[in-house]
Protein backbone atom coordinates (compact mmCIF):
# COMPACT_ATOMS: atom_id res chain seq x y z
CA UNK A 1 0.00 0.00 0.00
CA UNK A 2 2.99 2.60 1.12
CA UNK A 3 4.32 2.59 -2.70
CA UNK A 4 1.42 2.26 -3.89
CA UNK A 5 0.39 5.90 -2.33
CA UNK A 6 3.96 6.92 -2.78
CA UNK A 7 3.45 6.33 -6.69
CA UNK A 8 -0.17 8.36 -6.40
CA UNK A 9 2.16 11.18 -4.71
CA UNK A 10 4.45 11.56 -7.92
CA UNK A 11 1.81 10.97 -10.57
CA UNK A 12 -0.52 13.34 -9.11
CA UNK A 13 2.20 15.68 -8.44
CA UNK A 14 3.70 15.23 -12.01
CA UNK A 15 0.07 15.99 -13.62
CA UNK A 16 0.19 19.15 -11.75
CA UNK A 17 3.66 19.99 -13.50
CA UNK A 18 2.11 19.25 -16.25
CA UNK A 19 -0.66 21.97 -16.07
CA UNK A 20 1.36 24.14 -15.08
CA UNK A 21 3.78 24.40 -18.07
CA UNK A 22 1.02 23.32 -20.77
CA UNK A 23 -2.32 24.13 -19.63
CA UNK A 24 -5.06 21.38 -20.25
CA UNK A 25 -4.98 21.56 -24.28
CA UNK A 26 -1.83 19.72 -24.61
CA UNK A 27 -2.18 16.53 -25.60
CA UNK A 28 0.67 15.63 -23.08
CA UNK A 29 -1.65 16.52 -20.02
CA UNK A 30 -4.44 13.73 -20.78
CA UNK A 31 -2.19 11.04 -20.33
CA UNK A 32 -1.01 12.43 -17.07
CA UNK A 33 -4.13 13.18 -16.51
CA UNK A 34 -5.42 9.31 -16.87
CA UNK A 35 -2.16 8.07 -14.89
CA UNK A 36 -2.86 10.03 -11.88
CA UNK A 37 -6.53 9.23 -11.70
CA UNK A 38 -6.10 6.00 -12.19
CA UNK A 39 -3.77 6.18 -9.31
CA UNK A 40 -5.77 7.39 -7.30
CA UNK A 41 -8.77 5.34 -7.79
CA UNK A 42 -6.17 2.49 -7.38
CA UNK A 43 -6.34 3.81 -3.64
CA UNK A 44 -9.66 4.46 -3.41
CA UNK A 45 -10.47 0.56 -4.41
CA UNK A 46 -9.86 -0.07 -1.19
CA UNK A 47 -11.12 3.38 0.81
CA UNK A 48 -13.72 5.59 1.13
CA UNK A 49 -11.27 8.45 1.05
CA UNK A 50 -7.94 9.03 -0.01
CA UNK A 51 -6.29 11.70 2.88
CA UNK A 52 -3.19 13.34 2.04
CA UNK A 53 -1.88 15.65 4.77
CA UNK A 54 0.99 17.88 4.99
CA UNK A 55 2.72 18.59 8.13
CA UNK A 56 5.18 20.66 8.85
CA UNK A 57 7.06 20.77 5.60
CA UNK A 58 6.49 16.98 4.81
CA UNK A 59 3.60 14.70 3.34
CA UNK A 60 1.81 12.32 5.20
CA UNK A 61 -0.50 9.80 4.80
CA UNK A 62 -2.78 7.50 7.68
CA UNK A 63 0.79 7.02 10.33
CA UNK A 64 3.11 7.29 7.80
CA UNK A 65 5.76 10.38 6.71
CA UNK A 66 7.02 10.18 3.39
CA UNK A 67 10.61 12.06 4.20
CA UNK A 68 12.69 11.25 1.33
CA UNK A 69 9.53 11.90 -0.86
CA UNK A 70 8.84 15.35 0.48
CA UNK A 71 12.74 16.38 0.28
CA UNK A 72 11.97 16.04 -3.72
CA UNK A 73 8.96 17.88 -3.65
CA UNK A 74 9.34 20.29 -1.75
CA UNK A 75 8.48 22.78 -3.91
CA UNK A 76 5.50 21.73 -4.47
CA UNK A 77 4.47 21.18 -0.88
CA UNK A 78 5.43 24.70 0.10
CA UNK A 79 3.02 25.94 -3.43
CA UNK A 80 0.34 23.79 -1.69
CA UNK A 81 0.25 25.40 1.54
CA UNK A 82 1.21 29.05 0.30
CA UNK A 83 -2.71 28.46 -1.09
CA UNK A 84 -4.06 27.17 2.21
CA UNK A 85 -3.54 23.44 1.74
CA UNK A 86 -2.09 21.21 4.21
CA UNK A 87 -5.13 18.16 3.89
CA UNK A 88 -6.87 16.99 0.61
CA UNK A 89 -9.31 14.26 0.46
CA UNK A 90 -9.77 12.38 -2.43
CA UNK A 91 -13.03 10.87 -2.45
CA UNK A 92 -14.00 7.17 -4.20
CA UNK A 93 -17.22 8.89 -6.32
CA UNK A 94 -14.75 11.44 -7.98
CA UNK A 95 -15.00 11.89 -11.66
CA UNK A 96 -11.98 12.66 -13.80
CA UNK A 97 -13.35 15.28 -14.84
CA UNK A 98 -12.98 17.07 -11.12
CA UNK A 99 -9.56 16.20 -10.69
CA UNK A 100 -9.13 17.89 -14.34
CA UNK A 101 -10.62 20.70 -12.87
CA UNK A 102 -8.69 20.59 -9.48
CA UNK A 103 -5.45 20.79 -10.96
CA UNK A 104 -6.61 23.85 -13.14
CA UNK A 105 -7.46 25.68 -9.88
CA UNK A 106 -4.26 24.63 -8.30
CA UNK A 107 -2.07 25.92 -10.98
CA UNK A 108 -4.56 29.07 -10.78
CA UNK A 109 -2.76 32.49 -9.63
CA UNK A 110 -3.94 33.46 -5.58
CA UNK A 111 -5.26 36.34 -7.23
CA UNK A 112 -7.23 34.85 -9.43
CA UNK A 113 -9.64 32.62 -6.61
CA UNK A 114 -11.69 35.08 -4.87
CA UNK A 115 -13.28 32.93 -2.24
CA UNK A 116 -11.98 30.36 -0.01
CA UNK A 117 -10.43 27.04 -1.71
CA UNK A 118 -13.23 24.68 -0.39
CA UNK A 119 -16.24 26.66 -1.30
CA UNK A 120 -14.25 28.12 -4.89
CA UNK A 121 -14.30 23.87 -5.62
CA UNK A 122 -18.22 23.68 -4.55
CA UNK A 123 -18.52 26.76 -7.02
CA UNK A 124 -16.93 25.01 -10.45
CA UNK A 125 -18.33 21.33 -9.34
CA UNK A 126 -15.87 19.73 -7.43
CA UNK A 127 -18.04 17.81 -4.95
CA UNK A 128 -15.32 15.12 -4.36
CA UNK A 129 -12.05 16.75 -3.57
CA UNK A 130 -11.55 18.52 0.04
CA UNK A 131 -8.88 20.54 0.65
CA UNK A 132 -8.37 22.77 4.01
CA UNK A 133 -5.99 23.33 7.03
CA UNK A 134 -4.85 20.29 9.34
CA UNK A 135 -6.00 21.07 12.53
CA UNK A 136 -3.41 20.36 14.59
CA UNK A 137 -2.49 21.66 17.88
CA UNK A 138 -0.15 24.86 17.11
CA UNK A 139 2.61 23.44 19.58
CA UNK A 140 2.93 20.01 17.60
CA UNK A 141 3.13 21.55 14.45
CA UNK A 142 6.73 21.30 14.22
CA UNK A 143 7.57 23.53 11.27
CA UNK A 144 11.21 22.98 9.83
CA UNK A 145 12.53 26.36 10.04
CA UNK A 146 15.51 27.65 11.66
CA UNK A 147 14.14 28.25 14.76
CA UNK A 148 12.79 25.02 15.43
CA UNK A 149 16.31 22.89 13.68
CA UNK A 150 18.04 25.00 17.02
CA UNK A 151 18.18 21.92 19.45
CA UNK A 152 16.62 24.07 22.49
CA UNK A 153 14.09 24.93 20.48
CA UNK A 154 12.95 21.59 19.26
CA UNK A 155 13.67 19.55 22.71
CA UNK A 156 10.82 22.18 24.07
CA UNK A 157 8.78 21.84 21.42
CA UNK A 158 9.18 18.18 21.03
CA UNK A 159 8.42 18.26 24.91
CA UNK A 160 5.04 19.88 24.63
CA UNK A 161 4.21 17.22 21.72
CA UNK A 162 5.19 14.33 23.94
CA UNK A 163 3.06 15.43 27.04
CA UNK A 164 0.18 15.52 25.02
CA UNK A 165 0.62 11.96 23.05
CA UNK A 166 1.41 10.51 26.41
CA UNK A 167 -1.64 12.11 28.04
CA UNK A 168 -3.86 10.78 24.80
CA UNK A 169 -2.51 7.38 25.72
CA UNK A 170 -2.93 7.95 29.73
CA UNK A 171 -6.95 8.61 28.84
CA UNK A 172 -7.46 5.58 26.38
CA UNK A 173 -8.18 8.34 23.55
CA UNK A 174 -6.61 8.96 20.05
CA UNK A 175 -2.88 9.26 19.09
CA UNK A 176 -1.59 11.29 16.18
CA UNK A 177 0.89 9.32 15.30
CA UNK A 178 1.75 11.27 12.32
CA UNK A 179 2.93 14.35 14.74
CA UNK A 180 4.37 12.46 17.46
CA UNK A 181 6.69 10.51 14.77
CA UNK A 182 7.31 13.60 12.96
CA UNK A 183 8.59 15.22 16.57
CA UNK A 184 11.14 12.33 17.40
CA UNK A 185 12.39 11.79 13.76
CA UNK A 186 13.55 15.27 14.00
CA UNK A 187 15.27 14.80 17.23
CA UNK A 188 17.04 11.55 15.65
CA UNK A 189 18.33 13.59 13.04
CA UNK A 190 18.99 16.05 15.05
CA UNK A 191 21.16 13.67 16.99
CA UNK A 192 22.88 12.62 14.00
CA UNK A 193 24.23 16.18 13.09
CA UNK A 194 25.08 17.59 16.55
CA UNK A 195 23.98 15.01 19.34
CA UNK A 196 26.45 17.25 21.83
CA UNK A 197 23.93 19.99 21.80
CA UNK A 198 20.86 17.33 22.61
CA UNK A 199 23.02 15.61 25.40
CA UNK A 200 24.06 18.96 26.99
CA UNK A 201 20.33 19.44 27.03
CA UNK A 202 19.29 16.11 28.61
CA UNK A 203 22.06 17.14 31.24
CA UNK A 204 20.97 20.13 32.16
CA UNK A 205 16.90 18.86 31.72
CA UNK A 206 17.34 15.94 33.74
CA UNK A 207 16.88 18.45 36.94
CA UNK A 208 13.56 19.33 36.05
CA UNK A 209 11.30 17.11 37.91
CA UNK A 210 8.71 16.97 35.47
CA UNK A 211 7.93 13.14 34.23
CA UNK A 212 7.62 14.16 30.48
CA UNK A 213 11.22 15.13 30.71
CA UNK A 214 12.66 12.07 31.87
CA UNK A 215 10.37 10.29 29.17
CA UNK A 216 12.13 12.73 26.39
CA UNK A 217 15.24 11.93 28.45
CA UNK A 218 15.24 8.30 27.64
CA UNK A 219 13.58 8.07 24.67
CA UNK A 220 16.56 10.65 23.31
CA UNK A 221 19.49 8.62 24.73
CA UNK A 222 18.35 5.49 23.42
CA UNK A 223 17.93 6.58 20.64
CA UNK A 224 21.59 8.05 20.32
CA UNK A 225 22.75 4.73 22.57
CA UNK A 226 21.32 2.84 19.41
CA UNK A 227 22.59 5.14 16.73
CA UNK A 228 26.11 4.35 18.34
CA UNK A 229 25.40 0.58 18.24
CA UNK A 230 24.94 1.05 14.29
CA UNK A 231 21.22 0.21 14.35
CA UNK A 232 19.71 1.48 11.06
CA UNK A 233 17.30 4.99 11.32
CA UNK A 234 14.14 2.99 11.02
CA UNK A 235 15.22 0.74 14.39
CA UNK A 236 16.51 3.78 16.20
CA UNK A 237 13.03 5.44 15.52
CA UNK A 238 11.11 2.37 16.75
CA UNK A 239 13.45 2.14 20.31
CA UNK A 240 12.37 5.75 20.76
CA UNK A 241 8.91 5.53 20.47
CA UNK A 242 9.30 2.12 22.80
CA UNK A 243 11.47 4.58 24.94
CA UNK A 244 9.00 7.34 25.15
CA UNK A 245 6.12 5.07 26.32
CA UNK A 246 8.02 2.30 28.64
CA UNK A 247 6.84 3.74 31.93
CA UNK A 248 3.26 4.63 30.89
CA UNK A 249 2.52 2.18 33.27
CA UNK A 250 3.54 3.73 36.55
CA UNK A 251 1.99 7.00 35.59
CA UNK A 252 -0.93 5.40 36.61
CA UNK A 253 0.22 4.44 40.05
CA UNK A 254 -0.31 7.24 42.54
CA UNK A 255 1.74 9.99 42.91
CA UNK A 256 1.57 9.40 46.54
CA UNK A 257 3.29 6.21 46.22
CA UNK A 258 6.61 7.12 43.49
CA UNK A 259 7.32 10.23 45.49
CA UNK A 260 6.89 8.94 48.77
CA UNK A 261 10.53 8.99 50.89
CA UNK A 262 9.75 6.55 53.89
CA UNK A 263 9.94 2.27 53.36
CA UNK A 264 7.22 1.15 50.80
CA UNK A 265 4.94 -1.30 52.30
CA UNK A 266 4.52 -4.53 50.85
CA UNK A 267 0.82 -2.95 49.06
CA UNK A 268 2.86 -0.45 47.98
CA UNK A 269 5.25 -1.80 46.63
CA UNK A 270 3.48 -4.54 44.65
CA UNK A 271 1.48 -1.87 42.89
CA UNK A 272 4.89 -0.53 41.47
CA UNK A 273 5.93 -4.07 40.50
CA UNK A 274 2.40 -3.99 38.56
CA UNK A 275 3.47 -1.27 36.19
CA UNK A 276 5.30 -3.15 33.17
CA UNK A 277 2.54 -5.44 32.80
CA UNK A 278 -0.32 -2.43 32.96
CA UNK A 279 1.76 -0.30 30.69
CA UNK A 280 2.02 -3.53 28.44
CA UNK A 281 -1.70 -3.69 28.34
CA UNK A 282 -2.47 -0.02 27.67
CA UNK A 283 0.19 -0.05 24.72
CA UNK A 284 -1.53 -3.48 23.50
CA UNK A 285 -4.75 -0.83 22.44
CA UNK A 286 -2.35 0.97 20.51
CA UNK A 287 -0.38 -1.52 18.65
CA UNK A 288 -1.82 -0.41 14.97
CA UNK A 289 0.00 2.88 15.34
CA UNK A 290 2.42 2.36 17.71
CA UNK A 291 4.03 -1.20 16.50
CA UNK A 292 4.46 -3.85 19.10
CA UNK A 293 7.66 -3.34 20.00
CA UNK A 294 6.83 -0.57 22.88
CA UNK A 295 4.27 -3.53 24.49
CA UNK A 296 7.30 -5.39 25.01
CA UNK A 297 9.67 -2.91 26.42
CA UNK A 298 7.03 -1.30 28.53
CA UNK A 299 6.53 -5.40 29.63
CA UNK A 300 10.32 -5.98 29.88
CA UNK A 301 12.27 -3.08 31.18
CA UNK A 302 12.06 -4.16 34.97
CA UNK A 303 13.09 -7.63 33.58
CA UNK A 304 16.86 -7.31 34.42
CA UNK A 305 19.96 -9.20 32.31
CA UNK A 306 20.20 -11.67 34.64
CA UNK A 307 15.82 -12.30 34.59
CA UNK A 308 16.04 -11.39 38.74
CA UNK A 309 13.78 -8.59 38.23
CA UNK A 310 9.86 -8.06 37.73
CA UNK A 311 7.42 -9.48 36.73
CA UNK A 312 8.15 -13.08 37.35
CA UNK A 313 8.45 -15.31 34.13
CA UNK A 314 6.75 -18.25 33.90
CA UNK A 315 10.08 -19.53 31.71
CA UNK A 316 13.56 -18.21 31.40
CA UNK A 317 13.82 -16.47 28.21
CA UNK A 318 16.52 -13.15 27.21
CA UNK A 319 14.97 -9.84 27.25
CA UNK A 320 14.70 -7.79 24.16
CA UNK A 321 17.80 -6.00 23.02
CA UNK A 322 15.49 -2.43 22.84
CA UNK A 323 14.42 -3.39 26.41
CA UNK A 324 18.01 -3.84 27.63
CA UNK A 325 18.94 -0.48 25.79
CA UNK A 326 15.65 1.03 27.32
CA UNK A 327 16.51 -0.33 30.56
CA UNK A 328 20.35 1.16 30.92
CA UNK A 329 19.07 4.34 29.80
CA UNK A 330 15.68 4.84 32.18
CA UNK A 331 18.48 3.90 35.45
CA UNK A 332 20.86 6.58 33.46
CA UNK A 333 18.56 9.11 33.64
CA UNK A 334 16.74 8.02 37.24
CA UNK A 335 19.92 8.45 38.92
CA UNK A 336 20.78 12.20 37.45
CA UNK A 337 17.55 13.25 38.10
CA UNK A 338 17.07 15.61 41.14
CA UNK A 339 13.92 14.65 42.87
CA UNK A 340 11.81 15.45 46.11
CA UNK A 341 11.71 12.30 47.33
CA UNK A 342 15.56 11.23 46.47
CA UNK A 343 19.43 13.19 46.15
CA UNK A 344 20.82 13.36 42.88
CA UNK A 345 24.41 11.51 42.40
CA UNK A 346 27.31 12.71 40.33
CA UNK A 347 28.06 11.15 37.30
CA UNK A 348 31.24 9.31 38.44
CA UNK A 349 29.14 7.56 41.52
CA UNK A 350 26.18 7.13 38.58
CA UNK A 351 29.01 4.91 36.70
CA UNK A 352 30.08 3.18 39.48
CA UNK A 353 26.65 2.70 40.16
CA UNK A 354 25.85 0.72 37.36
CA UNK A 355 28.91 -0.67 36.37
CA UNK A 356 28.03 -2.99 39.70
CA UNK A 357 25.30 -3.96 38.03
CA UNK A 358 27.18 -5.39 34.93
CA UNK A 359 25.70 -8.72 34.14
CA UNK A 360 22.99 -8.56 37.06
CA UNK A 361 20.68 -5.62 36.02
CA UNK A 362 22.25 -5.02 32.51
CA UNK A 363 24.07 -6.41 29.73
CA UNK A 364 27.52 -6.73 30.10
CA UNK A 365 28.53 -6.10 26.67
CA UNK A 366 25.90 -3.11 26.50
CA UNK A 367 26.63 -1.46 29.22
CA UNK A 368 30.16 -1.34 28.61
CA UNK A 369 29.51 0.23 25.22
CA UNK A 370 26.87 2.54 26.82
CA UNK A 371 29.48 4.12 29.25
CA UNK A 372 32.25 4.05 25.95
CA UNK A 373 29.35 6.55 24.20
CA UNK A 374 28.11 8.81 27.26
CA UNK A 375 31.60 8.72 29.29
CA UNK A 376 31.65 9.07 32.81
CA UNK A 377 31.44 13.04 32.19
CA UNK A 378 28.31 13.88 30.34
CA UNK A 379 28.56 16.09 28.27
CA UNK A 380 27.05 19.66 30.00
CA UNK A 381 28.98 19.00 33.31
CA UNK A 382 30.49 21.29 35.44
CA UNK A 383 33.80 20.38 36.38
CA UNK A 384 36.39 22.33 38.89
CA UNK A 385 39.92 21.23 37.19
CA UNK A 386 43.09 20.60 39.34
CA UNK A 387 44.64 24.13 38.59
CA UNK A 388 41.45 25.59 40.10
CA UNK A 389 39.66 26.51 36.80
CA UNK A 390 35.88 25.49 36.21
CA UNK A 391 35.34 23.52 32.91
CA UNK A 392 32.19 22.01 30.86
CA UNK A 393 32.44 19.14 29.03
CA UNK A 394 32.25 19.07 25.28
CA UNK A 395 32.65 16.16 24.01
CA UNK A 396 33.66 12.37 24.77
CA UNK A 397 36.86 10.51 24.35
CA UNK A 398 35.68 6.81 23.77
CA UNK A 399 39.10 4.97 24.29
CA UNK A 400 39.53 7.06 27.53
CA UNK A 401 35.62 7.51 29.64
CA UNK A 402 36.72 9.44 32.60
CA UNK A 403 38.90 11.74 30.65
CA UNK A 404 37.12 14.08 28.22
CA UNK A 405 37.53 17.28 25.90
CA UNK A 406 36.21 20.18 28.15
CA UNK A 407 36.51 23.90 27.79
CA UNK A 408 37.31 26.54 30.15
CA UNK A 409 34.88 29.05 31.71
CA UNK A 410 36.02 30.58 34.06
CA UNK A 411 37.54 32.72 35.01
CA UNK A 412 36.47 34.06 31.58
CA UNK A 413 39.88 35.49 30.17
CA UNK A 414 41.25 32.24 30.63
CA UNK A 415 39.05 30.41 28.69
CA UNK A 416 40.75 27.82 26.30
CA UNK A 417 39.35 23.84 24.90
CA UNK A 418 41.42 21.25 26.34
CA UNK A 419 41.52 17.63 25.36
CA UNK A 420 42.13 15.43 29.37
CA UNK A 421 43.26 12.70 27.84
CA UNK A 422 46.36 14.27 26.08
CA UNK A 423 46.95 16.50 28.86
CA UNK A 424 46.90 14.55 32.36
CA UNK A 425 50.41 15.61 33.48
CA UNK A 426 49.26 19.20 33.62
CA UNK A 427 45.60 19.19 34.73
CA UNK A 428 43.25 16.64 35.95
CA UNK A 429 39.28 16.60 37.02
CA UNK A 430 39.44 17.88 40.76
CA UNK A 431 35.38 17.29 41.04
CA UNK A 432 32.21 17.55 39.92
CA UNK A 433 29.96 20.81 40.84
CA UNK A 434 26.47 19.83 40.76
CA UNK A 435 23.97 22.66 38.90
CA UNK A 436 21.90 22.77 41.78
CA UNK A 437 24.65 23.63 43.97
CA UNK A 438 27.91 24.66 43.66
CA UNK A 439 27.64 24.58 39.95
CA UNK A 440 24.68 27.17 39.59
CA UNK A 441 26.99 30.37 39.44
CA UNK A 442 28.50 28.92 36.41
CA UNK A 443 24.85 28.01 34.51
CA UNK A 444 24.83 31.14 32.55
CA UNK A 445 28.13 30.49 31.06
CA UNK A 446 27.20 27.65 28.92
CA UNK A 447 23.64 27.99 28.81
CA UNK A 448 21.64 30.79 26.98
CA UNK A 449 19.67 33.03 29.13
CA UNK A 450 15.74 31.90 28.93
């Protein structure tokens, strides 16, 4: 079906060209004419409706963004909304005739239409063809401008797109899939180009105590964990989306019982034992749009490498390798994150943290590759050097963890980049200053001011 509408796309698309540079007299535009109606009604064999929808700057059709298709069309997506365009339904009764007359009136000048697109169409007798605005909710319409493609910008605006998919979810109601795809594949690519601007962010993020931003958390640094294992884009999109939703399950436990700081009780603390397998069966109602591999990380996360972990299998059988990656980065993230109810540790007693855990909670073989990605500095940390100067980490050297590329900030006219691994006879990491602490006096100098 996908090439199938992918075809439609470039036929209907290439009849438009067509129009355009001939008008409807050349002989050239009825066969163009016949091969994208025929396209189309190829579709429509099988639906009521055809729906074409443009978000952003890309096409989409049902859960599905054609990327690489819109990159070559582009063009012709941004002539389609310049005239108000951004959904057309095709519908199974349509004549040739109206889409004859629909391409006329898209190759039209502005000027030229006088009234509003969908009631111009009513007008000449096109009864079959819809065209208007998508209504989408202004803060998921990611648009691919500048503004957005800045990383602060889009982690924001991704955020706002993820608390309301996750909230769609939390009520049982609909999920755009379309937007909340189109939100996370920019973040992947994102990652790709300049993944130290996205992991600064998650560092300095990962002290909000919000729950949607340790869902972004995770679902952003497994999806650069998995871009680092080689996984292909299509995988790496599918861990995220597993990533975003793994803990739906807890978010309906009370609030009462995550954030509470005395003992659990045993009632207690089998409700939060209950959470992979509800989350599993929420995601279950959403496996036509969301796939089925975030049913089986949501089930599997709590698993553990060494199966020790919950909920109790009934045989003895290897978690998933998403759920593993899931897993390594939910305790990455738990563990930096500055809570009411628990202290926040620094990143060196985070690795040594986990690194106990190597082949009882997690992977050996993953999480030594995890720690060879992240380091044991994040980058975004606030170090105080050995010759008394305060640094923030850059970048990662992954044949040396605890020794990475930082740059000086202050004091300010000493600022210089320094690589710790080629220079540990003259300066070494002294400590880490925490943001919320002894850190905060040195926030504005490597984060813009909100």
């Amino acid at each position: 079906m996908l090439e199938r509408v992918e075809t439609t796309f470039r036929d209907l698309l290439a009849a438009l060209q067509i129009v355009k540079l001939y008008g409807t007299e050349h002989p050239v535009f009825k066969s163009y004419l016949d091969k994208a109606y025929a396209s189309i009604q190829d579709i429509l064999k099988e639906k009521e409706e055809f729906v074409v929808g443009i978000v952003g700057e890309e096409l989409v059709f049902e859960k599905e963004i054609f990327f690489d298709l819109s990159k070559l069309v582009r063009p012709a997506i941004v002539f389609l909304k310049e005239k108000g365009i951004e959904r057309l339904v095709f519908r199974r009764a349509m004549h040739e005739e109206e889409l004859s007359k629909f391409l006329v009136f898209l190759s039209s000048k502005k000027e030229d239409i006088q009234k509003e697109p969908q009631e111009h169409l009513v007008s000449i007798g096109i009864n079959n063809i819809q065209v208007s605005k998508l209504k989408v909710i202004a803060t998921q319409q990611l648009l691919l401008t500048k503004d957005f493609l800045e990383s602060r910008k889009l982690y924001e605006t991704s955020l706002e797109s993820i608390n309301d998919s996750v909230t769609n979810v939390l009520d049982l109601g609909s999920l755009d899939h379309a937007v909340l795809k189109f939100s996370l594949r920019n973040i992947m690519e994102n990652l790709i180009l300049q993944h130290q601007e996205f992991l600064k962010l998650t560092t300095l993020k990962r002290y909000d105590a919000e729950t949607f931003v340790h869902l972004l958390n995770v679902s952003i640094l497994s999806m650069f964990f998995s871009s680092k294992l080689g996984f292909n884009k299509d995988d790496i999109m599918d861990i995220g989306v597993a990533a975003l939703f793994h803990d739906i399950g807890k978010l309906y436990i009370s609030r009462k019982i995550i954030t509470k700081a005395e003992r659990l009780n045993d009632e207690e603390f089998a409700k939060i034992k209950s959470h992979p397998m509800l989350g599993s069966e929420i995601l279950l109602k959403y496996v036509d749009s969301l796939g089925i591999l975030p049913v089986v990380v949501a089930f599997e996360h709590h698993l553990k490498y060494n199966l020790k972990g919950y909920p109790k299998l009934s045989f003895a059988r290897k978690p998933h390798t998403a759920s593993m990656i899931v897993s390594l980065c939910d305790v990455y993230d738990a563990l930096s994150a500055r809570r009411s109810y628990k202290a926040d540790y620094s990143p060196d007693m985070i690795y040594n943290i986990m690194i106990k855990e190597r082949g009882e909670s997690f992977d050996p073989e993953l999480v030594d590759k995890f720690f060879k990605a992240m380091g044991v500095w994040p980058i975004g940390s606030i170090l105080s050097l050995s010759d008394g100067r305060i640094a923030v980490v850059r970048e990662e050297n992954e044949d040396d963890i605890f020794s990475p590329k930082v740059e000086v900030i202050f004091p300010e006219d000493k600022k210089e980049s320094i690589d710790l691994k080629e220079n540990k006879e003259q300066v070494k990491i002294a400590r880490y200053l925490n943001p919320w602490k002894e850190g905060k006096d040195y926030l504005h100098l490597i984060k813009p001011e909100s």
